[in-house]
N, C-alpha and C. Protein backbone atom coordinates (compact mmCIF):
# COMPACT_ATOMS: atom_id res chain seq x y z
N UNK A 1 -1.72 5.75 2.67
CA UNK A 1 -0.81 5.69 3.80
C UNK A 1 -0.35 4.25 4.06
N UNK A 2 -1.63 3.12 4.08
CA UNK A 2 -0.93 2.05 4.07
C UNK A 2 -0.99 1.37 3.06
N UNK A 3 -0.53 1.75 1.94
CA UNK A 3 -0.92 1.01 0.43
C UNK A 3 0.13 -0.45 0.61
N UNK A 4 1.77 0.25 0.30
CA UNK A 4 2.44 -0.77 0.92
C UNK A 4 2.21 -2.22 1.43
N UNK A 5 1.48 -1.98 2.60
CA UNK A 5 1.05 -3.13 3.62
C UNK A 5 -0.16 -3.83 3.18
N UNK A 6 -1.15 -3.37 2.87
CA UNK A 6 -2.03 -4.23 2.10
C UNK A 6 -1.45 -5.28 0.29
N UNK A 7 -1.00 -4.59 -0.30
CA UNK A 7 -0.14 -4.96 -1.32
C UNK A 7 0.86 -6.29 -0.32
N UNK A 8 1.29 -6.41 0.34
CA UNK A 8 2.30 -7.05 1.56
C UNK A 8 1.29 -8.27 1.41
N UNK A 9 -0.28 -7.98 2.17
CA UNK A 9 -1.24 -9.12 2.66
C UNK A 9 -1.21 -9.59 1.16
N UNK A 10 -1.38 -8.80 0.28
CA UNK A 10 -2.24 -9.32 -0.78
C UNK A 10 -1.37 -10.60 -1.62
N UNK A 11 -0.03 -10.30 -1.53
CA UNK A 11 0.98 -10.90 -1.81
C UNK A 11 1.13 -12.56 -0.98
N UNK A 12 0.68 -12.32 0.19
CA UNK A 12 0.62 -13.48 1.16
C UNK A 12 -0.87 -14.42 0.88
N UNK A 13 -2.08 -13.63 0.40
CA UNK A 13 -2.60 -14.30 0.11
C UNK A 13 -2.60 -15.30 -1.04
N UNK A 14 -2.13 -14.36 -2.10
CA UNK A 14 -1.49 -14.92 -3.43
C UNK A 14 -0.44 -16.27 -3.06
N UNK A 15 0.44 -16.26 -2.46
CA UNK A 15 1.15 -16.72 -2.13
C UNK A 15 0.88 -17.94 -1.32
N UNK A 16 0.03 -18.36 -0.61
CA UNK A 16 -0.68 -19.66 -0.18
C UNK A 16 -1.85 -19.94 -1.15
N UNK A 17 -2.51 -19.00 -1.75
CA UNK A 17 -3.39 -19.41 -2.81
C UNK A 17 -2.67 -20.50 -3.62
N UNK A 18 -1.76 -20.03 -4.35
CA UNK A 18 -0.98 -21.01 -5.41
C UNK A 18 -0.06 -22.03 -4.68
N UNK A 19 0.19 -21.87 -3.52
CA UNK A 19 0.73 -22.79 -2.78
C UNK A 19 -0.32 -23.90 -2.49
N UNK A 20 -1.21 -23.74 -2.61
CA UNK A 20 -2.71 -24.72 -1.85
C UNK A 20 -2.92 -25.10 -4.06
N UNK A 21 -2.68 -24.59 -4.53
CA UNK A 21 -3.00 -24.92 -6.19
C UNK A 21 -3.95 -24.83 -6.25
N UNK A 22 -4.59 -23.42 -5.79
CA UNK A 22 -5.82 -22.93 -6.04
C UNK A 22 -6.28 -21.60 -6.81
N UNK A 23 -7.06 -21.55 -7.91
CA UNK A 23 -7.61 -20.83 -8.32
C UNK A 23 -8.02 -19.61 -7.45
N UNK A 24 -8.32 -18.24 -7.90
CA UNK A 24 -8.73 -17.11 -7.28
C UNK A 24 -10.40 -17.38 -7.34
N UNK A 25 -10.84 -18.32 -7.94
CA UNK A 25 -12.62 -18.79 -7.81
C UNK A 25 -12.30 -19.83 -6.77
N UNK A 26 -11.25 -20.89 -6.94
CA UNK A 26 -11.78 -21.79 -5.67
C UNK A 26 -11.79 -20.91 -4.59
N UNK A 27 -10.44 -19.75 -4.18
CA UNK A 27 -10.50 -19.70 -2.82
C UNK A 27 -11.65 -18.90 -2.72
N UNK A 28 -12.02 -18.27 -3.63
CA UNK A 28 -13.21 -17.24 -3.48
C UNK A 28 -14.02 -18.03 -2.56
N UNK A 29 -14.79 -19.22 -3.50
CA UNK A 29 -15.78 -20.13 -3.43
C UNK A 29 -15.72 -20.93 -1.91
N UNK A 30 -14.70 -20.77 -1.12
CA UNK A 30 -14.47 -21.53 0.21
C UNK A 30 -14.54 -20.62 1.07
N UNK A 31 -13.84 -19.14 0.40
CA UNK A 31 -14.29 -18.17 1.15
C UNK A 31 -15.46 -17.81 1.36
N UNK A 32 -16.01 -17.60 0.57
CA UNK A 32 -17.43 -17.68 0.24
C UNK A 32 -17.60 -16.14 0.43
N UNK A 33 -16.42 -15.89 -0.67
CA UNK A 33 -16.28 -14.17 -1.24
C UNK A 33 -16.36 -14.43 -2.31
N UNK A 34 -16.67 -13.39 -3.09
CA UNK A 34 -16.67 -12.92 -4.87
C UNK A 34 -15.43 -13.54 -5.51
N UNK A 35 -14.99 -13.26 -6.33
CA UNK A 35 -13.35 -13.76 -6.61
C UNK A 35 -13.17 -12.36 -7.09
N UNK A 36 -14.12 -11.93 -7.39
CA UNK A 36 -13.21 -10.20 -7.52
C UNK A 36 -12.68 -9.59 -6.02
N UNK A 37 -13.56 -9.69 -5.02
CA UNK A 37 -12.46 -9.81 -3.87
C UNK A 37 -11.27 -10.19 -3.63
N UNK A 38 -11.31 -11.24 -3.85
CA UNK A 38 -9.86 -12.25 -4.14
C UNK A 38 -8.79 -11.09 -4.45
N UNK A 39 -9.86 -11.10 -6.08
CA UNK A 39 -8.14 -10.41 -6.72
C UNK A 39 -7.96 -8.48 -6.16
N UNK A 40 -9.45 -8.70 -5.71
CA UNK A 40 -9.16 -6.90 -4.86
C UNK A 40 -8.07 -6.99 -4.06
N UNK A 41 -8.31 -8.13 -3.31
CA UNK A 41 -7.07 -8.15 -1.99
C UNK A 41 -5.71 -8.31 -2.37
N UNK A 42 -5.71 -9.66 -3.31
CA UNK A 42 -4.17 -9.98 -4.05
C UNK A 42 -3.93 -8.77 -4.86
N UNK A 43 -4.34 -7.63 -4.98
CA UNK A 43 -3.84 -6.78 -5.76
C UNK A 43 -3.37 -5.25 -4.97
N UNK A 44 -4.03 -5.89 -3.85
CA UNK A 44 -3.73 -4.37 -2.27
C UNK A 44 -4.15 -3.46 -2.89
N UNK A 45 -5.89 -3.34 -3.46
CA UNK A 45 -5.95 -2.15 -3.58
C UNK A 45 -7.04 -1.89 -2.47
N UNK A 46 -6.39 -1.85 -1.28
CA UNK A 46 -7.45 -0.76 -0.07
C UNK A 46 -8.32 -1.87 1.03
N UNK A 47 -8.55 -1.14 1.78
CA UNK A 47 -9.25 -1.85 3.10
C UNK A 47 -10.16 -3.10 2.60
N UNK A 48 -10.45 -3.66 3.80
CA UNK A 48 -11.30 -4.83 4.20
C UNK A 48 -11.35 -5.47 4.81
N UNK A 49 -12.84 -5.63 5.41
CA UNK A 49 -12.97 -6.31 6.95
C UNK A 49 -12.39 -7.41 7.69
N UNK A 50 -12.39 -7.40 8.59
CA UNK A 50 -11.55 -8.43 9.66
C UNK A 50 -12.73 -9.90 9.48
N UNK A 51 -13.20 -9.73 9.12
CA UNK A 51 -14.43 -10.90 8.56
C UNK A 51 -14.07 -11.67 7.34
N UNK A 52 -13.39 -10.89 6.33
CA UNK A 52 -13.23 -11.62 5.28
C UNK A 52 -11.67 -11.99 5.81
N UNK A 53 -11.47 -11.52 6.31
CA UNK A 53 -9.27 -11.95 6.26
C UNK A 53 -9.61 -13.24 7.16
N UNK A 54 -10.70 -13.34 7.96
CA UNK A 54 -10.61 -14.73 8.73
C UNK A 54 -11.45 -15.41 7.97
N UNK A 55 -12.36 -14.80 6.99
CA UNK A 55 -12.47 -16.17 5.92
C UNK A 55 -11.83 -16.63 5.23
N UNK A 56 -10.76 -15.37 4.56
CA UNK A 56 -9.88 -16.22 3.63
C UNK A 56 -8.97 -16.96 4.46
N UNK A 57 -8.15 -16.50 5.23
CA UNK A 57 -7.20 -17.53 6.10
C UNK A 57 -8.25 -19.03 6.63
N UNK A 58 -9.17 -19.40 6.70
CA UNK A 58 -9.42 -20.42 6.76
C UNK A 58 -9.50 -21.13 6.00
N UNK A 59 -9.97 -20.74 4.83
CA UNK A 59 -9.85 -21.25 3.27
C UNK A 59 -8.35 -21.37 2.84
N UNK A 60 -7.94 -20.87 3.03
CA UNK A 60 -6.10 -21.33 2.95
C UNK A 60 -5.42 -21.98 4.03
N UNK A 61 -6.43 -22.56 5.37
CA UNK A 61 -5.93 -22.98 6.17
C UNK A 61 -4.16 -22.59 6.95
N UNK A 62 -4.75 -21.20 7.00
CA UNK A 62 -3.39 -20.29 7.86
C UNK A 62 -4.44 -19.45 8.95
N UNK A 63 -3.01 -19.70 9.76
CA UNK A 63 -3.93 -18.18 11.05
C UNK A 63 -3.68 -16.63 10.59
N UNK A 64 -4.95 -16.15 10.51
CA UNK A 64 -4.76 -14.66 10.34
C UNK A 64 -3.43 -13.81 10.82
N UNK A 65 -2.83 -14.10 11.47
CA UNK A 65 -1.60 -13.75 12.05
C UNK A 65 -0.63 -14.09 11.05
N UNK A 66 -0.85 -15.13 10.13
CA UNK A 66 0.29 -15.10 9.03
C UNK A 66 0.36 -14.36 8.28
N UNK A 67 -0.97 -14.13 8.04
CA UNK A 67 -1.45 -13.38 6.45
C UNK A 67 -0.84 -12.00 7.17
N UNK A 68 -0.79 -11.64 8.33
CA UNK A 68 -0.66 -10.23 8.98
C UNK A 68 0.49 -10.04 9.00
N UNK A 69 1.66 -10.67 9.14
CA UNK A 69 2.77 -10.44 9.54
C UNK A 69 3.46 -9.90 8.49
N UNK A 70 3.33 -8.70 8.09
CA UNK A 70 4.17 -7.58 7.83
C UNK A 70 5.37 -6.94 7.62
N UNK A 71 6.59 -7.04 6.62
CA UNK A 71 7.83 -6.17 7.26
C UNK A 71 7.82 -5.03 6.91
């Protein structure tokens, strides 16, 4: 139902990842997530906690509200 919209985040994360010229292990590693997470998320396949989206947005130094913003 919301495949779309996660694919959307995952894209935004991708998208300051390589903007910051970072590897899917660095941001992992700051996230201090897996990097298969990483690429779970950059790839929108399916849910995940409001815990990790404010880890990764700190590790990319953005407010969760960016990564969220949606069209």
């Amino acid at each position: 139902m919301f495949e779309h919209r996660y694919r959307q985040l995952g894209d935004k994360v991708c998208f300051y990842r390589q903007k910051k010229e970072f590897t899917q292990s660095d941001l992992a590693r700051l996230a201090l997530v897996s990097r298969s997470r990483i690429s779970y998320i950059e790839c929108g396949k399916g849910t995940f906690n409001i815990e990790i989206l404010f880890l990764v947005a700190k590790a990319l130094e953005v407010e969760p509200s960016v990564l969220l913003e949606i069209r």
